[in-house]
C-alpha atoms as a PDB file:
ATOM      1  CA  UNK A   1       7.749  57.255 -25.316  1.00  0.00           C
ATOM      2  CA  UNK A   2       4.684  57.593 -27.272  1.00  0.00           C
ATOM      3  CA  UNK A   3       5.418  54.637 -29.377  1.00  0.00           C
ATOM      4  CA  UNK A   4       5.824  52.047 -26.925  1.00  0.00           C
ATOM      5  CA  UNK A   5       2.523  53.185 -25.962  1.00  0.00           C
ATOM      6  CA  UNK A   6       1.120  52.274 -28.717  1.00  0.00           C
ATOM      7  CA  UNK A   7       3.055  49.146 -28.464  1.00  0.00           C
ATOM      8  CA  UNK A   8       1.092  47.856 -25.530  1.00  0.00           C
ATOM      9  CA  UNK A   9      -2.199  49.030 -27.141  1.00  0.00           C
ATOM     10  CA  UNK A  10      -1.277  46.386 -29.418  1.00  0.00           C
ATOM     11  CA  UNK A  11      -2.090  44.132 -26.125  1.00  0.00           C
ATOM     12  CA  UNK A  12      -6.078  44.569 -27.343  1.00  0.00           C
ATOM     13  CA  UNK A  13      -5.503  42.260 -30.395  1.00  0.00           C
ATOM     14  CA  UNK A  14      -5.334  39.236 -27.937  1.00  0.00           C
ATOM     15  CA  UNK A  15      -9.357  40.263 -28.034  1.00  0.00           C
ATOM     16  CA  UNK A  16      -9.114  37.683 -31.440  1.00  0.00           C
ATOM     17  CA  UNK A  17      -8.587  34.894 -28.997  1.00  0.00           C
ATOM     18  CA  UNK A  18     -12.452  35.096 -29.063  1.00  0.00           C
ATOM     19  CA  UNK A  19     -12.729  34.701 -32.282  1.00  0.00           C
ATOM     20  CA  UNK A  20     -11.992  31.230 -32.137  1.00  0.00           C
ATOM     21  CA  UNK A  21     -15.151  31.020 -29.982  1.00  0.00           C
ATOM     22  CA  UNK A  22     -17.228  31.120 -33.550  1.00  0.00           C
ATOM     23  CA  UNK A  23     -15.839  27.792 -34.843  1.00  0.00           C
ATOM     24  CA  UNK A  24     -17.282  25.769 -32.095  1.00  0.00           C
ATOM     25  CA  UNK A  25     -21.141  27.795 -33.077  1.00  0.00           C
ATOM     26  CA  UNK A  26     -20.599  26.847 -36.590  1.00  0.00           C
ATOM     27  CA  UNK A  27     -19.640  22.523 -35.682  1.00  0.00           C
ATOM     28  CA  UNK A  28     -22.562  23.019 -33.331  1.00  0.00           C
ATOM     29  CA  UNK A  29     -24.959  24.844 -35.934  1.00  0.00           C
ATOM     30  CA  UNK A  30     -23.289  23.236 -38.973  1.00  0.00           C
ATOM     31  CA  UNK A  31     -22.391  20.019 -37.715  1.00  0.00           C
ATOM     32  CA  UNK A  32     -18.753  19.724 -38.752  1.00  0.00           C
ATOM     33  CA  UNK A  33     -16.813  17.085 -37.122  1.00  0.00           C
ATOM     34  CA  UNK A  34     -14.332  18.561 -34.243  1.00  0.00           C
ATOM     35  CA  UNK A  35     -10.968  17.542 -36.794  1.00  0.00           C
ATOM     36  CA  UNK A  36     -12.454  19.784 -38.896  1.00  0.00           C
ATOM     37  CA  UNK A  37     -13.203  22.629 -36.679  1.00  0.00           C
ATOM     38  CA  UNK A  38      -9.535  22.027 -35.683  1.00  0.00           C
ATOM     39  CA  UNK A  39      -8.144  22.193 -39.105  1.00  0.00           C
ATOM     40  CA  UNK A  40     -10.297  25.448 -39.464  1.00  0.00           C
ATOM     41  CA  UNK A  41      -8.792  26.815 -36.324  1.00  0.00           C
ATOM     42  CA  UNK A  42      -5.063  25.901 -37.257  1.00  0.00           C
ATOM     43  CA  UNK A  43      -5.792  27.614 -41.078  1.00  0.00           C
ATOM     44  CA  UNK A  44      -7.229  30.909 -38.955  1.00  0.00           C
ATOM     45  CA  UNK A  45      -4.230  30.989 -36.502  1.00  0.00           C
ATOM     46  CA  UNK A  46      -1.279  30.460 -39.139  1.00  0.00           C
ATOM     47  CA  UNK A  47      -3.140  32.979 -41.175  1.00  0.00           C
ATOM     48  CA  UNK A  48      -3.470  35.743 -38.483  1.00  0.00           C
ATOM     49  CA  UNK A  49      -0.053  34.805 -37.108  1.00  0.00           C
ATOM     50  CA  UNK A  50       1.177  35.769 -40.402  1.00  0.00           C
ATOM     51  CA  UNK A  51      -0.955  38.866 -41.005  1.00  0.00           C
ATOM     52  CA  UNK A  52       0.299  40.346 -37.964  1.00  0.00           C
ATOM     53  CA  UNK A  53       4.194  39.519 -38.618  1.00  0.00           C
ATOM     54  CA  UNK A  54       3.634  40.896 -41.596  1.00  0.00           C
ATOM     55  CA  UNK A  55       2.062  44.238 -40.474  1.00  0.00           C
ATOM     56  CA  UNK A  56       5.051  43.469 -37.854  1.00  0.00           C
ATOM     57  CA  UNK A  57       7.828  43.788 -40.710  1.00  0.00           C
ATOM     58  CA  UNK A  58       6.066  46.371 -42.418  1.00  0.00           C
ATOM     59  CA  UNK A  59       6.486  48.802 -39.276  1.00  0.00           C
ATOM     60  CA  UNK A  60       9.900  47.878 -39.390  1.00  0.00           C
ATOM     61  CA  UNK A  61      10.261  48.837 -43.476  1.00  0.00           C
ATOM     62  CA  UNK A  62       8.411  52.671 -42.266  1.00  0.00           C
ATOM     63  CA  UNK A  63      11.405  52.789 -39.537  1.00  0.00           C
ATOM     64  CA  UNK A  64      13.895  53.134 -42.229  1.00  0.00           C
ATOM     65  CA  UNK A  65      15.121  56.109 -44.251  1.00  0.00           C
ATOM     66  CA  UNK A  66      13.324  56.844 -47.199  1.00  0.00           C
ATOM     67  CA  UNK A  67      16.588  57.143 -49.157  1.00  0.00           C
ATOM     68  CA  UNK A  68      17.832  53.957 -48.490  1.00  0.00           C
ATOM     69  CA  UNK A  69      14.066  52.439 -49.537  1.00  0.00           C
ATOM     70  CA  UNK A  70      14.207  54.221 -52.972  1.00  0.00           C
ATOM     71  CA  UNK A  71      18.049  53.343 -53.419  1.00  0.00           C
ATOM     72  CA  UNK A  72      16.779  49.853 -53.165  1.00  0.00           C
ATOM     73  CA  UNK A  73      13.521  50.197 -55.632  1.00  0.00           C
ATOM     74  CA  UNK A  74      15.427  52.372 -57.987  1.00  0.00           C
ATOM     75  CA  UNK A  75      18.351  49.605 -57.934  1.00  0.00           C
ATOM     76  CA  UNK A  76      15.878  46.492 -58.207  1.00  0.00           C
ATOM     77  CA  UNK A  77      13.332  48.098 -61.360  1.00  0.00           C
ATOM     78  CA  UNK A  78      10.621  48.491 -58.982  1.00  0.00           C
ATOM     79  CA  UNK A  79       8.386  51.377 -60.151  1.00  0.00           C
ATOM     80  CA  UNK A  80       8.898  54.098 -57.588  1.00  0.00           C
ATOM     81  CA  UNK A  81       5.782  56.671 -59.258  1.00  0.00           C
ATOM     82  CA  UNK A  82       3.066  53.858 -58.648  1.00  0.00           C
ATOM     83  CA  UNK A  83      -0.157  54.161 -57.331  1.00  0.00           C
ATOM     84  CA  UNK A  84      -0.662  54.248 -53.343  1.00  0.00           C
ATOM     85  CA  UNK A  85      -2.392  51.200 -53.572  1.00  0.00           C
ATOM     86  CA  UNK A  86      -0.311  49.679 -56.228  1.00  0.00           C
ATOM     87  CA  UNK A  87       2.921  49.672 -54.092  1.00  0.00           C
ATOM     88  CA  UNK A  88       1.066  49.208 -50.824  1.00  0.00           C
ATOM     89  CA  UNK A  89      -0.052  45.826 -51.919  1.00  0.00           C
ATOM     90  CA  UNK A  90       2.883  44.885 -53.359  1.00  0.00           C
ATOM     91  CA  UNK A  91       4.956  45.888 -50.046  1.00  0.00           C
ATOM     92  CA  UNK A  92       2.408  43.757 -48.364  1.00  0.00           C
ATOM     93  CA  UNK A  93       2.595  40.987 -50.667  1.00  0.00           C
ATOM     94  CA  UNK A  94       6.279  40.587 -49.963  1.00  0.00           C
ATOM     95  CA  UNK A  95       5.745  40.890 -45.965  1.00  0.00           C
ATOM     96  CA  UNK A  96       3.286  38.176 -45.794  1.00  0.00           C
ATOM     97  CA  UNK A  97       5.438  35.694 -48.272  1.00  0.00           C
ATOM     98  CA  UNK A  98       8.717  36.900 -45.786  1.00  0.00           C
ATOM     99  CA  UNK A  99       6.743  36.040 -43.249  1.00  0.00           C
ATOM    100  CA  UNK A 100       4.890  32.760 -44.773  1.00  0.00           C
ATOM    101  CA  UNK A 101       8.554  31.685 -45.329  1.00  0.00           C
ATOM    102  CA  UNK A 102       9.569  32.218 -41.658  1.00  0.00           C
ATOM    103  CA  UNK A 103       6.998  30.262 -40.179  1.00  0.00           C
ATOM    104  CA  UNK A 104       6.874  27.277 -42.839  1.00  0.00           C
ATOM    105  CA  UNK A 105      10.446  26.544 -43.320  1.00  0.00           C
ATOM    106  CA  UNK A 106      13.699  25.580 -41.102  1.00  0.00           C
ATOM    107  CA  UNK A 107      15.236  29.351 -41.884  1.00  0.00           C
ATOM    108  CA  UNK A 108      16.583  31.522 -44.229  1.00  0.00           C
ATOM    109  CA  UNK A 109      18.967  29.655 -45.825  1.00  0.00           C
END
């Protein structure tokens, strides 16, 4: 129960909506030309949209055993002693190109 609380706490990151408010300060202090403020704000959205399906698929790597994740490292030569941060960004590295994949091609295939 206490998870899918969390789950709608997750609700508060539509507060980055606002975010998008800063683009139209910098055309107006910088004076960028709205297509570009609109290619800015296409770069920022793909990029968060992909930050947070990444984090999404990362929740959904914790849900799984722990044997099944070292079976998998220890079968692919992927160095199960590293660092914290070592294998952290590496785990993240392969969520966000998963993810980069999923929303820039037609599928998996």
């Amino acid at each position: 129960f206490i998870q899918y609380l969390r789950l709608l706490r997750m609700l508060r990151l539509l507060r980055l909506l606002k975010v998008l408010k800063i683009f139209n300060v910098l055309r107006d202090l910088f004076g960028f030309r709205p297509n570009v403020v609109r290619l800015y704000k296409l770069v920022f959205t793909v990029c968060m949209i992909s930050h947070l399906g990444a984090c999404a698929w990362w929740y959904i790597k914790l849900m799984e055993p722990k044997d099944a994740l070292y079976a998998f490292k220890s079968r692919h030569n992927i160095d199960i002693d590293a660092p914290f941060w070592d294998y952290v960004w590496s785990d993240y590295i392969v969520a966000i190109y998963f993810q980069m994949a999923t929303l820039c091609t037609v599928g998996y295939g």
